[in-house]
Protein backbone atom coordinates (compact mmCIF):
# COMPACT_ATOMS: atom_id res chain seq x y z
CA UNK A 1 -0.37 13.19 0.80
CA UNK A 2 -3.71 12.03 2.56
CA UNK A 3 -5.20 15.23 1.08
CA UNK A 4 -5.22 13.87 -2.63
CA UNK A 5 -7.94 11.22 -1.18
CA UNK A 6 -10.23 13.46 -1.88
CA UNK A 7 -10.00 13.35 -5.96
CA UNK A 8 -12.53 10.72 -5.66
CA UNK A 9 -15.86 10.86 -4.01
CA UNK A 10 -16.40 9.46 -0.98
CA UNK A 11 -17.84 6.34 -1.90
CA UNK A 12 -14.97 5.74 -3.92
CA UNK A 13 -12.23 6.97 -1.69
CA UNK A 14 -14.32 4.58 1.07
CA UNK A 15 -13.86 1.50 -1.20
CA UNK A 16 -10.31 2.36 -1.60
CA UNK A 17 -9.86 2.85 2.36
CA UNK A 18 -11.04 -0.49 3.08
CA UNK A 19 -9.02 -1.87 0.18
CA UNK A 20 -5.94 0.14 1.77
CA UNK A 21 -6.41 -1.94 5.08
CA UNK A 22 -7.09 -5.24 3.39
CA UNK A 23 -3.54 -5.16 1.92
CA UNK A 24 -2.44 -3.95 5.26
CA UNK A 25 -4.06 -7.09 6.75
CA UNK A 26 -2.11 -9.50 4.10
CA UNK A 27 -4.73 -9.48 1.71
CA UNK A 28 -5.42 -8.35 -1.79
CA UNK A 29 -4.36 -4.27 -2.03
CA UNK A 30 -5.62 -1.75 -4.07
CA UNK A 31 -4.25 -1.91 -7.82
CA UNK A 32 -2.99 1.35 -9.49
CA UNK A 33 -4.51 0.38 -12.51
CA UNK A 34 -8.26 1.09 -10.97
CA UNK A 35 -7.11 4.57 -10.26
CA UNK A 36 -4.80 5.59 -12.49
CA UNK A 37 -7.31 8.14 -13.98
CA UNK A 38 -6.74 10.02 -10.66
CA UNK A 39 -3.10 9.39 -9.46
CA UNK A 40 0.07 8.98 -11.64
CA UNK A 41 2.40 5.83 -10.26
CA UNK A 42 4.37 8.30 -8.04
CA UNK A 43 1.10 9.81 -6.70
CA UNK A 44 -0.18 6.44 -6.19
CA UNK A 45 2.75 5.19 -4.17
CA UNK A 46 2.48 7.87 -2.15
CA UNK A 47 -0.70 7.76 -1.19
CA UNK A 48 -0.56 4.09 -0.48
CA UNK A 49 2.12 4.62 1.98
CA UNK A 50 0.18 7.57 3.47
CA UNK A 51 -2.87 5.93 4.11
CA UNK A 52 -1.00 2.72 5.68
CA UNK A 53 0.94 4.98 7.81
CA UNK A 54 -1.93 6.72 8.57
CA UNK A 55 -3.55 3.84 9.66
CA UNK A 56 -0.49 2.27 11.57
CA UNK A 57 0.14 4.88 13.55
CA UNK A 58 -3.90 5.39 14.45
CA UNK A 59 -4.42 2.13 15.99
CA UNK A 60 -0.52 2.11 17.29
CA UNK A 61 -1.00 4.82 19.06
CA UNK A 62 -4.64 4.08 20.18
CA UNK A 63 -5.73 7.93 18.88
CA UNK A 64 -8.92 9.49 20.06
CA UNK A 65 -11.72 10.70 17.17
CA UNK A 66 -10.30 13.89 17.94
CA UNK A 67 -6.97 13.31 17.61
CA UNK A 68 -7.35 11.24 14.49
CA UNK A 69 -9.66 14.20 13.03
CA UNK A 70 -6.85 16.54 13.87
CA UNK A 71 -4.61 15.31 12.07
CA UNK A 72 -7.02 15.17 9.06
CA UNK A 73 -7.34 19.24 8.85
CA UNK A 74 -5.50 19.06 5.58
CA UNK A 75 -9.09 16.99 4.15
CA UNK A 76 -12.64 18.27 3.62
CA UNK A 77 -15.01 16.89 6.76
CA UNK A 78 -16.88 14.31 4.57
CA UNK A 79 -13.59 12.52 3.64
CA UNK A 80 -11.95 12.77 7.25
CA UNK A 81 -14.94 11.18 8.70
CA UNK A 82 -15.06 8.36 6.07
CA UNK A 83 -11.18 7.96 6.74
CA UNK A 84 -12.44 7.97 10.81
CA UNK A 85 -15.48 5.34 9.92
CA UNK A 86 -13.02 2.87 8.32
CA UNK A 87 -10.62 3.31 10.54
CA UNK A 88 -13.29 2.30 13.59
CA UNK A 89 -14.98 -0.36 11.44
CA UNK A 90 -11.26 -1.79 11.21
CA UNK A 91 -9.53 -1.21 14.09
CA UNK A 92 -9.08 -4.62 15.92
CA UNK A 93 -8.10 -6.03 12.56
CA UNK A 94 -5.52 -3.89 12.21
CA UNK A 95 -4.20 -4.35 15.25
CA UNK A 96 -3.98 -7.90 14.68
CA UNK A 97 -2.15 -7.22 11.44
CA UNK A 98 0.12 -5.42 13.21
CA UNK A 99 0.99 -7.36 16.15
CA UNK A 100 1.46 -10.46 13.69
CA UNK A 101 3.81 -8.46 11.37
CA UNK A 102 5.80 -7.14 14.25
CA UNK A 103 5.73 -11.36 15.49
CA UNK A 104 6.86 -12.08 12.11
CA UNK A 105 9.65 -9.54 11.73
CA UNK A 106 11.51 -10.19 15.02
CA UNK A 107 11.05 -14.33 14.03
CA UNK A 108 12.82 -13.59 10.44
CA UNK A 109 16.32 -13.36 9.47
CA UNK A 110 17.79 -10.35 6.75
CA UNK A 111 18.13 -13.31 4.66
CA UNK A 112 14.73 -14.44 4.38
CA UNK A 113 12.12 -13.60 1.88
CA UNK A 114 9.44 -14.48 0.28
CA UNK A 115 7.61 -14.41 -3.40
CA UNK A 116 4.08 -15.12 -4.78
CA UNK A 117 2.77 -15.55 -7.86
CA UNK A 118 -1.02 -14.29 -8.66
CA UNK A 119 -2.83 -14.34 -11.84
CA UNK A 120 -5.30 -11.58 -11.10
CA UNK A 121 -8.30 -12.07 -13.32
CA UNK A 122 -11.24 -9.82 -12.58
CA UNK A 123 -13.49 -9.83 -15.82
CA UNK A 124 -13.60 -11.61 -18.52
CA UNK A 125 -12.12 -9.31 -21.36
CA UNK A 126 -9.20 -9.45 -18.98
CA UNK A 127 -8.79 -12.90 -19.10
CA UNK A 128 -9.08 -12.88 -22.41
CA UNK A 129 -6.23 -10.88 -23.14
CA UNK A 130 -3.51 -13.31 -21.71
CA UNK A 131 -1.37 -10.30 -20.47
CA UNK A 132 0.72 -11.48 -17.43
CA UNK A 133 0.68 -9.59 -14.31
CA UNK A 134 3.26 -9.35 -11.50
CA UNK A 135 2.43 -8.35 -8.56
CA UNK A 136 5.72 -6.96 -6.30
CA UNK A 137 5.07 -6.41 -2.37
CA UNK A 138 8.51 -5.22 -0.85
CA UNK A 139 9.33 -4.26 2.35
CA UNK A 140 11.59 -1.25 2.60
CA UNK A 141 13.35 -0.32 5.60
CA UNK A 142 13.45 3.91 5.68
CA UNK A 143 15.28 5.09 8.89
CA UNK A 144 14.59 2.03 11.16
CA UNK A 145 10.89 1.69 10.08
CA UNK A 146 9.61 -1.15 8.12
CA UNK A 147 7.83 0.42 5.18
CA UNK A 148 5.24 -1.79 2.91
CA UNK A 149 5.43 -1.29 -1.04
CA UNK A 150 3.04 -2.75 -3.72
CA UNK A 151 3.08 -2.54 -7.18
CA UNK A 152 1.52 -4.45 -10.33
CA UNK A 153 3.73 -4.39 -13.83
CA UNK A 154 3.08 -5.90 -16.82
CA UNK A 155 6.06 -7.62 -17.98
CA UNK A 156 7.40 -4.39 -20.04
CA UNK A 157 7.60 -2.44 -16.58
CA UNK A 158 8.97 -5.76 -14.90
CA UNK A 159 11.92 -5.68 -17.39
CA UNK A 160 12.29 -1.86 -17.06
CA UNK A 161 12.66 -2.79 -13.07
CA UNK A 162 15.31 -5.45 -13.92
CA UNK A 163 17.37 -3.56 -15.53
CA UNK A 164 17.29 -0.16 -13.55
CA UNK A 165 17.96 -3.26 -10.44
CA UNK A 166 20.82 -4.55 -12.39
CA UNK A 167 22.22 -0.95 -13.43
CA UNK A 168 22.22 -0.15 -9.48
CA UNK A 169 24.06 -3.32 -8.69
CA UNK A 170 27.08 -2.44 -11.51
CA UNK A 171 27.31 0.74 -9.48
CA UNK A 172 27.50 -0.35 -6.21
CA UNK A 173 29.72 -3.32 -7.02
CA UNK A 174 32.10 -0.15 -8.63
CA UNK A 175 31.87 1.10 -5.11
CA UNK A 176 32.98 -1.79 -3.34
């Protein structure tokens, strides 16, 4: 899903890179809204999750230029070196990011979790239009593996989430 990087140019897809990482890090992440000219939602996730993977298992496994390139045949050469360049640029930072999620996993128990609350106000026409945002960082467990998920709604798609969330609860307390 890396491949669909290269929809943008590469200063844009670099911008997003580094904005990939900084979420990674437990900072502000990319918003779909910024690039949902290029990617539909589902797209969008995917790509996310791609690119964090991508960068997880990089530093993880402590890959070579070449192997990292390698695994990049799938994306024309300007956008697999960009993907390298960020990757090198952010390396140790990731690394930290890991090692401190993988402290902070082991340290919590399947009861635990935690919520935040941002405004996100990034111009001043936004502000002005009073619209609520939620942002919703989950982390999914897929076959053992801790998986990161972000996404902004606007309280329309926040109810349409609560109640496909309380839909799948009536089933599986029918199961039980």
């Amino acid at each position: 899903m890396v491949a669909s990087l290269s929809r943008l140019p590469v200063t844009d897809s670099l911008k997003l890179c580094h904005r990939v990482v900084d979420g990674l890090c437990g900072r502000e992440p990319p918003r779909q809204g910024d690039y949902s000219a290029a990617w539909s939602l589902e797209e969008w996730l995917q790509l996310l999750s791609s690119l964090m993977a991508f960068f997880r298992l990089a530093v993880g496994n402590n890959s070579s230029d070449e192997e990292v390139l390698a695994g990049l045949t799938d994306l024309d050469s300007s956008h697999a070196e960009m993907l390298l360049s960020v990757l090198r640029a952010r390396e140790e930072e990731i690394h930290r990011a890991l090692l401190e999620r993988t402290n902070s996993i082991s340290s919590a128990t399947l009861q635990d979790f935690d919520w935040q609350l941002k405004l996100a106000l990034s111009s001043d026409k936004i502000s002005s239009l009073h619209t609520p945002l939620l942002s919703l960082s989950l982390d999914l467990r897929v076959n053992g593996d801790l998986r990161p998920v972000t996404m902004e709604m606007n309280r329309e798609e926040l109810s349409t989430l609560i109640s496909s969330l309380e839909a799948a609860n009536k089933v599986v307390l029918q199961l039980k």
